[in-house]
Protein backbone atom coordinates (compact mmCIF):
# COMPACT_ATOMS: atom_id res chain seq x y z
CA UNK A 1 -67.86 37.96 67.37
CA UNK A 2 -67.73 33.83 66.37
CA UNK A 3 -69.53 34.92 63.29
CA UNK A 4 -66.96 37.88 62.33
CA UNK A 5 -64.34 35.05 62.62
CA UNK A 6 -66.33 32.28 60.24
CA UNK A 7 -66.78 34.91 57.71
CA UNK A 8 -63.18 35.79 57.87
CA UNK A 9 -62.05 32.05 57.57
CA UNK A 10 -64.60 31.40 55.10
CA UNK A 11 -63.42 33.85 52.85
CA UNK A 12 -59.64 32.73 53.26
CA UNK A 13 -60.80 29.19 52.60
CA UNK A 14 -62.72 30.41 49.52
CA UNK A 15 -59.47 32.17 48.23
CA UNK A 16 -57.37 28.90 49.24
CA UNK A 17 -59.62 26.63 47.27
CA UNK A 18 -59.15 29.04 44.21
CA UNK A 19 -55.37 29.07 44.67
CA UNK A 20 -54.91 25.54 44.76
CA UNK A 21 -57.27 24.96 41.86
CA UNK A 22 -55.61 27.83 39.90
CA UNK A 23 -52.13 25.60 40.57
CA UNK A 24 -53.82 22.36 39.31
CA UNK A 25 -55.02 23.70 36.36
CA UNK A 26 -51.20 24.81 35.46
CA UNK A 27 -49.89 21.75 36.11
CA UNK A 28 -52.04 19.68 33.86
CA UNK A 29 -51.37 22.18 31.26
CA UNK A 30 -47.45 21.97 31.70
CA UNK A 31 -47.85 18.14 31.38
CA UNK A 32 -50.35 18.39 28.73
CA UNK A 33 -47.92 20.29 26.89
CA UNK A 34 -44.57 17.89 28.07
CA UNK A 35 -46.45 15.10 26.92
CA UNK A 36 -47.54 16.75 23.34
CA UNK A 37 -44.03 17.69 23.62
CA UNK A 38 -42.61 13.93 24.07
CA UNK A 39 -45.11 12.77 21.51
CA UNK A 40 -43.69 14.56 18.10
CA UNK A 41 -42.26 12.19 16.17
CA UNK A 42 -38.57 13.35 15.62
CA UNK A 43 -37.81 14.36 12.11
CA UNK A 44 -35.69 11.39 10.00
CA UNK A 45 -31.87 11.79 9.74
CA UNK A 46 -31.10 12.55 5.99
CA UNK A 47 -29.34 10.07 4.19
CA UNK A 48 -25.52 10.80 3.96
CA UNK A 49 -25.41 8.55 0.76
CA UNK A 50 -27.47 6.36 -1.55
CA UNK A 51 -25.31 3.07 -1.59
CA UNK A 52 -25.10 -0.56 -2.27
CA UNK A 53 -24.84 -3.05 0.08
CA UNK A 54 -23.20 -6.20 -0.83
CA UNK A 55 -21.29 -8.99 1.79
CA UNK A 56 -18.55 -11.87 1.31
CA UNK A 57 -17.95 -14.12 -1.46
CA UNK A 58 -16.00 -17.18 -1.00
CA UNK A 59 -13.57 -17.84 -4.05
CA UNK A 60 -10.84 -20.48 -4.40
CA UNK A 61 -7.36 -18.82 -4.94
CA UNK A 62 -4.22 -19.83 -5.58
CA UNK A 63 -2.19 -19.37 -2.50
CA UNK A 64 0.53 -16.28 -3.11
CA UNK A 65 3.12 -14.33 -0.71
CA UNK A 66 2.55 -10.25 -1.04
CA UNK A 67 6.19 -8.99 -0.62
CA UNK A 68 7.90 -5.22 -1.03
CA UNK A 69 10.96 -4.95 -2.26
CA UNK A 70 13.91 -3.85 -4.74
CA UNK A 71 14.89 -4.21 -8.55
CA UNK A 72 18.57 -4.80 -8.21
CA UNK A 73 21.57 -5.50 -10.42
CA UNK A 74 22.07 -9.29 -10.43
CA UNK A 75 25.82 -8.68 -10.58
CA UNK A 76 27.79 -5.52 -10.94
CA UNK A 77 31.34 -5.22 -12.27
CA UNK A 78 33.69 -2.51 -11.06
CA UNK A 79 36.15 -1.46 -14.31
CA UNK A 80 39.09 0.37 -13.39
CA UNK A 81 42.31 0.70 -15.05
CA UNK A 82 46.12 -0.83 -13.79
CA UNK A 83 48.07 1.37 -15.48
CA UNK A 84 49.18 4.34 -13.56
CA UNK A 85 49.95 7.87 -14.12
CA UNK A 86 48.77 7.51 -18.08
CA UNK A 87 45.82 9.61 -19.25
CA UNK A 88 42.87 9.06 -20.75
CA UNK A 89 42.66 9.72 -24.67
CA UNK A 90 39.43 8.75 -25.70
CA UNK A 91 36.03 7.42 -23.91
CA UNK A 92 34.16 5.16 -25.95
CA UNK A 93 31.27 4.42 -23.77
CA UNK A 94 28.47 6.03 -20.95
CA UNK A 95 25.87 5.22 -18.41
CA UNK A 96 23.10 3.09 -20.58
CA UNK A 97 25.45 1.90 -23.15
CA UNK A 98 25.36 -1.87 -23.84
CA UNK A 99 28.71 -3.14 -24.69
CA UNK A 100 30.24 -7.14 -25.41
CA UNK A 101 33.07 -8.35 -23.98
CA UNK A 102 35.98 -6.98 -25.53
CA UNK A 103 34.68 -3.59 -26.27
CA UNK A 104 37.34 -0.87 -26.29
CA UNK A 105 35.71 1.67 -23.51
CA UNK A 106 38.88 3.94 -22.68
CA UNK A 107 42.08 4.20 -24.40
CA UNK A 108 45.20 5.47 -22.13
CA UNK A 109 48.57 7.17 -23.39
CA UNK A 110 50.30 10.03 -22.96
CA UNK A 111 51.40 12.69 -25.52
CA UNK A 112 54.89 12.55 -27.60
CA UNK A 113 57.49 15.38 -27.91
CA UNK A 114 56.00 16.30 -31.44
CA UNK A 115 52.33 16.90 -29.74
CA UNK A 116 50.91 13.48 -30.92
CA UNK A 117 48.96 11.03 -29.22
CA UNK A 118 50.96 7.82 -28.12
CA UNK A 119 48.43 4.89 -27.08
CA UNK A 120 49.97 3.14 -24.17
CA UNK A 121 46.92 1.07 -23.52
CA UNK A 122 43.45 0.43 -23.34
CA UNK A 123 40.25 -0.44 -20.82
CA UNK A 124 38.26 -3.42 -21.95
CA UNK A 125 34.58 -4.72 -21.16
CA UNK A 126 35.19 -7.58 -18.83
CA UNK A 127 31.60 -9.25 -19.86
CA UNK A 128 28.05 -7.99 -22.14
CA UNK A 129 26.54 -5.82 -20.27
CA UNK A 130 24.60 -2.24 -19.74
CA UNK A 131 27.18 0.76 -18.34
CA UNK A 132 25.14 1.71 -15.06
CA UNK A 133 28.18 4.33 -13.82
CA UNK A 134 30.39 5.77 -15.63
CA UNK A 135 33.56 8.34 -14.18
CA UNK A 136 35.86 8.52 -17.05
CA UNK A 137 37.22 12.08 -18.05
CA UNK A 138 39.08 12.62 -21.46
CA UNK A 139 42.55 14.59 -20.01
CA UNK A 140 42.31 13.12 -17.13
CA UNK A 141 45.15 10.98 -15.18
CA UNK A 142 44.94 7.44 -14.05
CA UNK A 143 44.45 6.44 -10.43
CA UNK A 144 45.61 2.95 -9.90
CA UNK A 145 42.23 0.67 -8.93
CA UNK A 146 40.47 4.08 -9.51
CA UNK A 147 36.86 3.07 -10.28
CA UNK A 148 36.11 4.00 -14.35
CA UNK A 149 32.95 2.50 -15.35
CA UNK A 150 30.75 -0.21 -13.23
CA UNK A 151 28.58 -2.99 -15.47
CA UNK A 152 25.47 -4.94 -15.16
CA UNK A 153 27.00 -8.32 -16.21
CA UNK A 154 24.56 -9.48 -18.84
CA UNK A 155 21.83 -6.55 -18.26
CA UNK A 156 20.41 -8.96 -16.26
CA UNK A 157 18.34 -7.82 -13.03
CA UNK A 158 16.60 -9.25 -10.10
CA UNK A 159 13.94 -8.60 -7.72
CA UNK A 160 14.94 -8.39 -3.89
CA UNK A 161 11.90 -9.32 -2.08
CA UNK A 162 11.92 -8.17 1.85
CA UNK A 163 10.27 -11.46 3.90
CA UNK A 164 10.42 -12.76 7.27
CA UNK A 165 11.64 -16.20 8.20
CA UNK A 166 8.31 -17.79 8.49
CA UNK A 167 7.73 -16.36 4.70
CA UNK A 168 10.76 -17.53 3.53
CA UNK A 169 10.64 -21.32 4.53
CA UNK A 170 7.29 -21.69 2.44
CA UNK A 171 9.56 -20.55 -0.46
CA UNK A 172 11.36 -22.69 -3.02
CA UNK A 173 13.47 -22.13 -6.05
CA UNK A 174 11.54 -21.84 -9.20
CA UNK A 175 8.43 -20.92 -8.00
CA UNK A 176 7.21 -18.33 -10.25
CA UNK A 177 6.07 -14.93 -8.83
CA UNK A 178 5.02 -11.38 -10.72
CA UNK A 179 6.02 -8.03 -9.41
CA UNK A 180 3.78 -4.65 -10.07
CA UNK A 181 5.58 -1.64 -11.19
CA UNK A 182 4.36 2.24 -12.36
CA UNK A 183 1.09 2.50 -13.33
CA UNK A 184 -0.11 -1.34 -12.51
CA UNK A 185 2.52 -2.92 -15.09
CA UNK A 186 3.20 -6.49 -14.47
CA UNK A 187 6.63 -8.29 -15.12
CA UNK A 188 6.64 -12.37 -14.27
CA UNK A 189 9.97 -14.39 -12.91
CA UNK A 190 11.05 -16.64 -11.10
CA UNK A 191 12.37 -17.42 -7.80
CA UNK A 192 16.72 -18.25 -8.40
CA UNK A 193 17.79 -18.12 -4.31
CA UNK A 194 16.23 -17.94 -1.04
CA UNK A 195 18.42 -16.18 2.00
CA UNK A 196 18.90 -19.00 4.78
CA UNK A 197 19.46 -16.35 7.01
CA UNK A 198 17.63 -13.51 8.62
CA UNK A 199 19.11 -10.06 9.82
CA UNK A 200 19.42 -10.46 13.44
CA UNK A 201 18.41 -6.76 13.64
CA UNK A 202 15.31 -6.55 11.47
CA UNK A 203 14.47 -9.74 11.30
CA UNK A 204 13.95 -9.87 7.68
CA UNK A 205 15.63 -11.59 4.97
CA UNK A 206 15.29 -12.09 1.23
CA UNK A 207 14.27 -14.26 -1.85
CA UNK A 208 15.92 -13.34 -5.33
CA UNK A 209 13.61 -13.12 -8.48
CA UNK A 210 14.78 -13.51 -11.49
CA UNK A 211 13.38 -10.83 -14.33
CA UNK A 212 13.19 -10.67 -18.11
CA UNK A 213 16.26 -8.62 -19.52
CA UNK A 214 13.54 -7.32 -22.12
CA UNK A 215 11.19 -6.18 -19.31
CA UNK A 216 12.20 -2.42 -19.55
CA UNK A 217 12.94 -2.23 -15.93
CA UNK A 218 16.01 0.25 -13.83
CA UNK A 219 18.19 -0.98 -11.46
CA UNK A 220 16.81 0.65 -7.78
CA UNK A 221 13.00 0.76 -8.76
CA UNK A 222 10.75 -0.40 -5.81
CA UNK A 223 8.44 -2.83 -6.53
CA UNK A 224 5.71 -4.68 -4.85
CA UNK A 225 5.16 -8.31 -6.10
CA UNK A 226 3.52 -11.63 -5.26
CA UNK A 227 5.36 -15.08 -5.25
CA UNK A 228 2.99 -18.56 -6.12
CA UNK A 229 3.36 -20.89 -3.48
CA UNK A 230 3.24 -23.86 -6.16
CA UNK A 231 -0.20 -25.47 -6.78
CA UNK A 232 -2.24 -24.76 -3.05
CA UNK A 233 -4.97 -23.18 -2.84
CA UNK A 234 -7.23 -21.91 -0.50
CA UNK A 235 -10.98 -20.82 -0.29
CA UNK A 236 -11.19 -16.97 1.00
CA UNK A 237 -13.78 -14.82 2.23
CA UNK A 238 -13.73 -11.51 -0.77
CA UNK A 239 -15.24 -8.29 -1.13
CA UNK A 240 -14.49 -5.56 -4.16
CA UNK A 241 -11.77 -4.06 -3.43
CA UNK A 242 -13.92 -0.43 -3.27
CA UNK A 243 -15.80 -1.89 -0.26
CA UNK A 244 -12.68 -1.43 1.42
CA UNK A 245 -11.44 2.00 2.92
CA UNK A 246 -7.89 2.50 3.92
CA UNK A 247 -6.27 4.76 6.18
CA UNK A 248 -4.05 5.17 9.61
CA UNK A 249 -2.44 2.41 8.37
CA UNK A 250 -5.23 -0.15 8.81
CA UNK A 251 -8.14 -1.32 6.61
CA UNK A 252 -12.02 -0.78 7.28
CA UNK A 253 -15.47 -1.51 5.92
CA UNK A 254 -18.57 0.12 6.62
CA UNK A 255 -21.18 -2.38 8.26
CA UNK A 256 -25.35 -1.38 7.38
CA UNK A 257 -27.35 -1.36 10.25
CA UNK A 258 -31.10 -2.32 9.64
CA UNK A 259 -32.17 1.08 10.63
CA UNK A 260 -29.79 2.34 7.98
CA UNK A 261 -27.12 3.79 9.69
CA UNK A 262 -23.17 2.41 9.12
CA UNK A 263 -20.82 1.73 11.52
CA UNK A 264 -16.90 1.84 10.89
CA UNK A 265 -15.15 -1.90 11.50
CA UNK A 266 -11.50 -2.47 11.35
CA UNK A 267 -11.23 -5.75 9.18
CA UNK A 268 -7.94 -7.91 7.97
CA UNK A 269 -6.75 -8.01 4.32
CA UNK A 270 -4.71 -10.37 2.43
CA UNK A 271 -4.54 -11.13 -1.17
CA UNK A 272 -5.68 -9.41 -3.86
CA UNK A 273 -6.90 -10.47 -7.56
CA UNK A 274 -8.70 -8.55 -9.99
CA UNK A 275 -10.93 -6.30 -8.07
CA UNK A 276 -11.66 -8.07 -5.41
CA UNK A 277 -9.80 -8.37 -2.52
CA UNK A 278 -9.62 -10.95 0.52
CA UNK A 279 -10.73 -10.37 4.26
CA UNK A 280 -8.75 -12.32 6.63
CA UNK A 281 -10.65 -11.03 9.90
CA UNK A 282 -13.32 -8.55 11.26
CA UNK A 283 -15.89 -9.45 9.31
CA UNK A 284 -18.42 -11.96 9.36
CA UNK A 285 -20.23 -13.94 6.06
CA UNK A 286 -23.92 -12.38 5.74
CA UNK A 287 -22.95 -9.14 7.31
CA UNK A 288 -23.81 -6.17 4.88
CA UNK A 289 -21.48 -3.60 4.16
CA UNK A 290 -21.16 -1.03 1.69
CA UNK A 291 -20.05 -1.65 -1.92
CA UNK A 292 -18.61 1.70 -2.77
CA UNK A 293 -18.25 5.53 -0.94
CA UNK A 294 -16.99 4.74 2.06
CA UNK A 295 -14.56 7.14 1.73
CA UNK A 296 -17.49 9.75 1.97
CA UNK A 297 -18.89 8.31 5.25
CA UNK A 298 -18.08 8.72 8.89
CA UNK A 299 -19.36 6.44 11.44
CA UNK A 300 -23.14 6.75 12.03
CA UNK A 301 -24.06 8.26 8.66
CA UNK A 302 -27.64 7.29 7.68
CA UNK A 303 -27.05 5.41 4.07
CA UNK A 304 -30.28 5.01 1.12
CA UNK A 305 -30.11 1.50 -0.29
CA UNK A 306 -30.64 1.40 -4.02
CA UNK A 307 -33.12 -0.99 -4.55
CA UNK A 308 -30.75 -2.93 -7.50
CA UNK A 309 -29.01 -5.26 -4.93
């Protein structure tokens, strides 16, 4: 009977020790293969963009003050005639007309018994000038103070620039300053009045530039424009202005990692001359970033350095 029972254990522990080897066997396989597994080299990223890299330049620039702002009449005359209940017999001049002073621009009268014209009177140019309005009517009856033509006294215009106090105290008159209008056209003047004031609600006020009467310019055009704050200068951190990538509102440059990849910054901007362009903040000298594309790239692109540098 005790050796019916030893065989019977025996050949459980037989089948026990087979089990348990069976199990061991699997295991080191399933690491075998986790660790062949963790071992393959992962493929490399593609490059998003063969670039080059390129990082700050200090240059010594003339110290300027960016403003926005408006291309204005200097002074505008409002012609009208004092002469009531006569009509107008003839118009003499329209909107873009330069006149003198003196020019005959309406004549006023009435018509006589027979059918013919009777001149009663006449509207005048007040000073040279280019019509910018003009609401005269042949036929048409005389309004007392009724507005008739209005004129850029001497066709001479201005630039409005838009600054804040702080801006405006570093001002003075006569410092020159150049505005950019359409396609990148430049027009110089200089700086006739500075607003002591600011607009309690906006908190801006304004400088007054004057322009060139030959510089082809309409009243109303908006124009962005620098002003030369006299001889100063000042040393400033520059990239190319294509190393820069605008949008939201806010500038950014795309830093290279040494593994290749880029990573978006947020940097300040100031001036700007030629092509290059000045970083206030953001960015430190010796930090590679890329020259041109970023426009292309998204944060954590993998980049291909050209080997030109």
């Amino acid at each position: 009977m005790l050796m019916t029972i030893f065989k019977l254990n025996k050949g459980r522990l037989i089948k026990a020790v087979a089990l348990t080897a069976l199990l061991a066997v699997g295991a080191l396989s399933a690491c075998s293969k986790k660790e062949a597994t963790q071992a393959a080299p992962k493929p490399a990223a593609k490059p998003a963009l063969t670039v080059r890299a390129v990082q700050t330049a200090p240059a010594q620039w003339t110290r300027v003050l960016a403003a926005n702002g408006s291309v204005l009449p200097w002074q505008e005359a409002v012609i009208s005639a004092q002469l009531p209940g006569l009509r107008i017999m003839e118009v003499k001049a329209g909107i873009g007309d330069r006149v003198r002073q003196g020019d005959v621009l309406v004549t006023l009268g009435n018509r006589t018994h027979s059918g013919g014209d009777y001149i009663q009177g006449r509207v005048i140019a007040p000073d040279d000038g280019v019509i910018s309005a003009a609401n005269a009517n042949v036929g048409s009856t005389v309004q007392p103070g009724a507005e008739l033509f209005r004129l850029i006294r001497k066709g001479r215009l201005e630039w409005r620039a838009e600054l804040t106090a702080d801006e405006l105290m570093l001002l003075r008159k006569g410092m020159s300053a150049e505005i950019t209008v359409g396609e990148g056209r430049t027009v110089k003047g200089r700086v006739r009045a500075i607003s002591p004031s600011v607009d309690p609600q906006t908190r801006y006020g304004h400088a007054l530039v004057d322009l060139p009467n030959d510089a082809g310019l309409i009243a109303g055009l908006f124009a962005r424009g620098e002003i030369m704050l006299g001889d100063a200068h000042t040393i400033a951190q520059t990239l190319p202005q294509s190393a820069v990538v605008q949008h939201d509102g806010a500038a950014y440059v795309y830093v290279i990692a040494p593994d290749g990849r880029v990573q978006e910054r947020k940097v300040g901007i100031g001036q700007r001359s030629g092509d290059r362009i000045e970083i206030t903040s953001g960015l430190e000298p010796g930090v590679s970033v890329v020259e041109s594309g970023g426009a292309f790239l998204t944060d954590g692109d993998v980049v291909r350095l050209t080997s030109a540098q």
